[in-house]
N, C-alpha and C. Protein backbone atom coordinates (compact mmCIF):
# COMPACT_ATOMS: atom_id res chain seq x y z
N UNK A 1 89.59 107.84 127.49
CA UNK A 1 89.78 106.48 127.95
C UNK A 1 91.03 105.90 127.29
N UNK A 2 91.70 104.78 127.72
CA UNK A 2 92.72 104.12 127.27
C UNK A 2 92.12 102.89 127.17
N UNK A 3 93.08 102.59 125.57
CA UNK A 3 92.50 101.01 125.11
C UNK A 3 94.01 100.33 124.81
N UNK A 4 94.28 99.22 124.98
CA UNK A 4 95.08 98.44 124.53
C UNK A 4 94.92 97.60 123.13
N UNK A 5 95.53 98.45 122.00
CA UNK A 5 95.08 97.46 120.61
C UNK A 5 95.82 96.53 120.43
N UNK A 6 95.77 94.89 120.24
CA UNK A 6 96.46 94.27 120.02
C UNK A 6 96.39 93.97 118.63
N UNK A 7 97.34 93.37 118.05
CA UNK A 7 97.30 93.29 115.98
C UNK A 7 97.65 92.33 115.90
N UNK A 8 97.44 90.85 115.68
CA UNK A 8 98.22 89.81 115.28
C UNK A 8 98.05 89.76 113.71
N UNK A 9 98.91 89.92 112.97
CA UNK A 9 99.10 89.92 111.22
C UNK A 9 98.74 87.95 110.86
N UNK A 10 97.76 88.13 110.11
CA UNK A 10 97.44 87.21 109.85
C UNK A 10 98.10 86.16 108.74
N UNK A 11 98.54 85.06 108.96
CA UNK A 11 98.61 84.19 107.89
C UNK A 11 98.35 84.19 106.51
N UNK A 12 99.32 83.89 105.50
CA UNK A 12 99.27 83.77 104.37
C UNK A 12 98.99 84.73 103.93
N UNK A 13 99.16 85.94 104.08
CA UNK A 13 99.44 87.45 103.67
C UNK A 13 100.91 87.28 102.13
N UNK A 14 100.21 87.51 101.41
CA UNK A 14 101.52 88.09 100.10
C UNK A 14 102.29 89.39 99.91
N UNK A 15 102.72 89.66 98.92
CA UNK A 15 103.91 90.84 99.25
C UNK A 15 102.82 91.89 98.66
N UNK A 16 101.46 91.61 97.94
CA UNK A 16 100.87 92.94 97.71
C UNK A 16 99.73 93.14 98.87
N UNK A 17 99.88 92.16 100.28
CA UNK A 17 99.08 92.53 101.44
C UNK A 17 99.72 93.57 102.12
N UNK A 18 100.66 92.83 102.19
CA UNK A 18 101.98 93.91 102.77
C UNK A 18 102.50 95.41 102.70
N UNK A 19 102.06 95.45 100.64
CA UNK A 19 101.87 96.34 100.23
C UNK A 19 101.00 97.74 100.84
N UNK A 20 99.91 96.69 100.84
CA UNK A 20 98.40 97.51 100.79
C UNK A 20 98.52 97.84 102.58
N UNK A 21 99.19 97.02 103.05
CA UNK A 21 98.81 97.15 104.36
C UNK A 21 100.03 98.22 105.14
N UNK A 22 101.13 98.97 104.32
CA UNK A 22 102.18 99.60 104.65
C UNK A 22 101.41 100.91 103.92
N UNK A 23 100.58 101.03 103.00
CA UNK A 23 100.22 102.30 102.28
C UNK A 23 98.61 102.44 103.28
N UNK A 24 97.96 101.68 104.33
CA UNK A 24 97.09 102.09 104.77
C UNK A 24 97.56 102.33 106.06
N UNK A 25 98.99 101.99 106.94
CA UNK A 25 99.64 102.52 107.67
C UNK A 25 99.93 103.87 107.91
N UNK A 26 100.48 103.94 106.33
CA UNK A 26 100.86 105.33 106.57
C UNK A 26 100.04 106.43 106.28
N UNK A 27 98.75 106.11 106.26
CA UNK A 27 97.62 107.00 105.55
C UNK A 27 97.30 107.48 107.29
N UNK A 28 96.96 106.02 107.95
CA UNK A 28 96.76 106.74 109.44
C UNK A 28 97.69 107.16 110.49
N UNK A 29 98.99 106.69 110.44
CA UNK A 29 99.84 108.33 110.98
C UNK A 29 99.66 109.23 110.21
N UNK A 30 99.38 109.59 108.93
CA UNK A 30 99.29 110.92 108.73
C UNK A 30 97.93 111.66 109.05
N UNK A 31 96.96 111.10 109.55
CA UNK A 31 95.95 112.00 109.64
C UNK A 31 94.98 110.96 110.90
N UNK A 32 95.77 110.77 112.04
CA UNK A 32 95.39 110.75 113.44
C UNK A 32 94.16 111.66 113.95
N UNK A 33 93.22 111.18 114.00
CA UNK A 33 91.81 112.16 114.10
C UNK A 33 92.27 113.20 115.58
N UNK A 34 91.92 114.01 115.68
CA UNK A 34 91.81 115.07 116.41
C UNK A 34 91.06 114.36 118.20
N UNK A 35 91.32 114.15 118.99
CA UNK A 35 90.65 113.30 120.35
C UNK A 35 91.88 111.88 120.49
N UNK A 36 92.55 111.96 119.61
CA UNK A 36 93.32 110.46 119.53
C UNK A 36 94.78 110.60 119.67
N UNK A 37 95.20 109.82 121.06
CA UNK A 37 96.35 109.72 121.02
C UNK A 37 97.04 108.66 121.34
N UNK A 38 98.12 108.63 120.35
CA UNK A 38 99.19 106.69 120.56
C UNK A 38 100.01 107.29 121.37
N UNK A 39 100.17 106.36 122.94
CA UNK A 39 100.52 106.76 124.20
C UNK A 39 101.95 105.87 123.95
N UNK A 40 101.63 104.81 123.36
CA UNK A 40 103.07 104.01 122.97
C UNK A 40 102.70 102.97 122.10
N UNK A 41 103.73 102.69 121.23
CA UNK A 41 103.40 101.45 120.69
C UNK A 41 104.87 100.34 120.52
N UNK A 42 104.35 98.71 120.75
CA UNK A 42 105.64 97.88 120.44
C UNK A 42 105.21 97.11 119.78
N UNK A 43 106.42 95.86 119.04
CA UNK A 43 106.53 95.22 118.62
C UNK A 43 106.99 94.02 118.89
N UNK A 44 106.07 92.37 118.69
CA UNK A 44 106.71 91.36 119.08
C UNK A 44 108.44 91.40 118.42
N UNK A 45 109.38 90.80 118.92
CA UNK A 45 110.52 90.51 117.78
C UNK A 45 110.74 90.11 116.81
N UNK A 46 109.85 88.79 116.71
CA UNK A 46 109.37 88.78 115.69
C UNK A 46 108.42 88.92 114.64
N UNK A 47 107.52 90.27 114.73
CA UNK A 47 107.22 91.14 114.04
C UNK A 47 105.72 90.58 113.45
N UNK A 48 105.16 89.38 114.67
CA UNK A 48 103.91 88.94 114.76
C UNK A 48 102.30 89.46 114.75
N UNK A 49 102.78 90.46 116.11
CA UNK A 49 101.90 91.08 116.93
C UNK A 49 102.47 92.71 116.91
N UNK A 50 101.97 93.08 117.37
CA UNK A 50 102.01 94.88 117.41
C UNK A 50 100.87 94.98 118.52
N UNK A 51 101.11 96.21 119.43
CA UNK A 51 100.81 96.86 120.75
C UNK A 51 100.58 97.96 120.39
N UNK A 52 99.36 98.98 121.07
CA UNK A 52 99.34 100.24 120.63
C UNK A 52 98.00 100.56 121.82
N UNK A 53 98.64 101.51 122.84
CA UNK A 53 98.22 102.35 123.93
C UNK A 53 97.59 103.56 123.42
N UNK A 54 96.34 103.67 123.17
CA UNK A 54 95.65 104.44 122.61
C UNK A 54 94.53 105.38 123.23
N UNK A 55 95.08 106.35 123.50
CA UNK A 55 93.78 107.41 124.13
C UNK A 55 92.78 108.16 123.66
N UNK A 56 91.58 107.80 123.57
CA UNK A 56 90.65 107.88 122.87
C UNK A 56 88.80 108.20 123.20
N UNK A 57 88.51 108.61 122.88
CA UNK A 57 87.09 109.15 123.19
C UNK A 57 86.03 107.55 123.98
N UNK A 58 86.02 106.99 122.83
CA UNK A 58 85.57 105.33 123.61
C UNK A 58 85.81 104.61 122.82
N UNK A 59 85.29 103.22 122.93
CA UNK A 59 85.64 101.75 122.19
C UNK A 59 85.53 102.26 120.82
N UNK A 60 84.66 102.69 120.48
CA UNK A 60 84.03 102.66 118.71
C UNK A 60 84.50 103.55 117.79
N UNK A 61 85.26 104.46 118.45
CA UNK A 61 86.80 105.58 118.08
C UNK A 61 87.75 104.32 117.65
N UNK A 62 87.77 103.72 118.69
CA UNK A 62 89.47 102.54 118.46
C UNK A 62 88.77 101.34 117.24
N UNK A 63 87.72 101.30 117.25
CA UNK A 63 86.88 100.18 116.23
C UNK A 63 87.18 101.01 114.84
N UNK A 64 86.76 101.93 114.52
CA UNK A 64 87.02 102.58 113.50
C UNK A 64 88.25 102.66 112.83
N UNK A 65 89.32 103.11 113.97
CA UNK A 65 90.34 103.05 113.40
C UNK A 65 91.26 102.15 113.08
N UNK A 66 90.82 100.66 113.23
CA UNK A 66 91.41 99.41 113.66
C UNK A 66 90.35 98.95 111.86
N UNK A 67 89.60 99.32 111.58
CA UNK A 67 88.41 98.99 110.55
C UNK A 67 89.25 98.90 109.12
N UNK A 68 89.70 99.47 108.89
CA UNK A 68 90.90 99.58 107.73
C UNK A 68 91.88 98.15 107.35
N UNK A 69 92.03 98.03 108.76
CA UNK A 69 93.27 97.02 108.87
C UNK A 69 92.48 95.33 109.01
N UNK A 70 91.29 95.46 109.27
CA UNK A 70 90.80 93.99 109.52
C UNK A 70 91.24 92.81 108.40
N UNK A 71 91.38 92.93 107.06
CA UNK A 71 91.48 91.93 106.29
C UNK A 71 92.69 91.40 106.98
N UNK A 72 93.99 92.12 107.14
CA UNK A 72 95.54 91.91 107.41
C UNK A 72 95.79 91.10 108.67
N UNK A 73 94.71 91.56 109.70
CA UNK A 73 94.86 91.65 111.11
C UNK A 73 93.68 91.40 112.08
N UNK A 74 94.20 90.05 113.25
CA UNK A 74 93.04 89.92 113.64
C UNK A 74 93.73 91.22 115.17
N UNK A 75 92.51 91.39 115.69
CA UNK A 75 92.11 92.68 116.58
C UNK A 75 92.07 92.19 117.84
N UNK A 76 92.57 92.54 119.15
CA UNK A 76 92.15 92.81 120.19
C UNK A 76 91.96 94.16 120.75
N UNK A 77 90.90 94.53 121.16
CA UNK A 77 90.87 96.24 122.12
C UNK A 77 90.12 96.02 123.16
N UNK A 78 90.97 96.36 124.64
CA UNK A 78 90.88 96.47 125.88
C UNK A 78 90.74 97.32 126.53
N UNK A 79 89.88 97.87 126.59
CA UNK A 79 89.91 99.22 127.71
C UNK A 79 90.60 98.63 128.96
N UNK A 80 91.52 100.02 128.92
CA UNK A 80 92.59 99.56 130.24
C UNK A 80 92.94 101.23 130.91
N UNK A 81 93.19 100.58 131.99
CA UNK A 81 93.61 102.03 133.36
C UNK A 81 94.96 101.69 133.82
N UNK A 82 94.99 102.54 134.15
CA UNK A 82 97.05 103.09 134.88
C UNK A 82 97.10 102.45 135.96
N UNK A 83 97.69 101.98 136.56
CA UNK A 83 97.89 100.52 138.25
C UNK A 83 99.20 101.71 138.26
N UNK A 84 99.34 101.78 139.85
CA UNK A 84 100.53 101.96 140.72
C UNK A 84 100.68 100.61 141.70
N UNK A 85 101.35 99.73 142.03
CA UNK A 85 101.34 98.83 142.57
C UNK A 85 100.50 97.63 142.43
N UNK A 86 99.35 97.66 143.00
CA UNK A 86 98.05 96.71 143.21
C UNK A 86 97.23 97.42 143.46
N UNK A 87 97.17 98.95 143.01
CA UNK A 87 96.02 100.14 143.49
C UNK A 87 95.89 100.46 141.93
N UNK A 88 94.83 100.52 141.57
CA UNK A 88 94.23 101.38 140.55
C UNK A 88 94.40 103.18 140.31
N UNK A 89 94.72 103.44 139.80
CA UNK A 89 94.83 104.96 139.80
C UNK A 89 93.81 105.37 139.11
């Protein structure tokens, strides 16, 4: 299934949230569970929000891996499908 994670970084975050929250980043690119794949990911410009197209077994795969980050970040996840036009694929 495909989920749409949305990340809005929360308010009043300090430089050792930032910290903590760049060393639990990089803990999960390095060890992306096996069923899981980031199809794409962006960034607002100004560096608000974060996007991340995620293919994944179901919702509670993307809950898990989003579980880490909750103090930093409030969460949206959408299960979402591929559109060609106004047709569903």
């Amino acid at each position: 299934m495909l989920f749409l994670l949305t990340n809005r970084t929360r308010a009043g975050l300090g430089a050792g949230d930032y910290a903590e929250l760049a060393t639990l980043a990089k803990a999960f690119y390095a060890s992306i569970p096996a069923g899981v794949t980031i199809r794409g990911e962006w960034a607002a410009v100004d560096r608000s929000h974060n996007y991340s197209l995620i293919e994944a077994p179901d919702i509670e795969t993307v809950r898990a891996l989003q579980a880490p980050f909750a103090r930093f970040t409030d969460s949206v996840i959408v299960p979402v499908t591929a559109i060609t036009g106004w047709t569903a694929s």
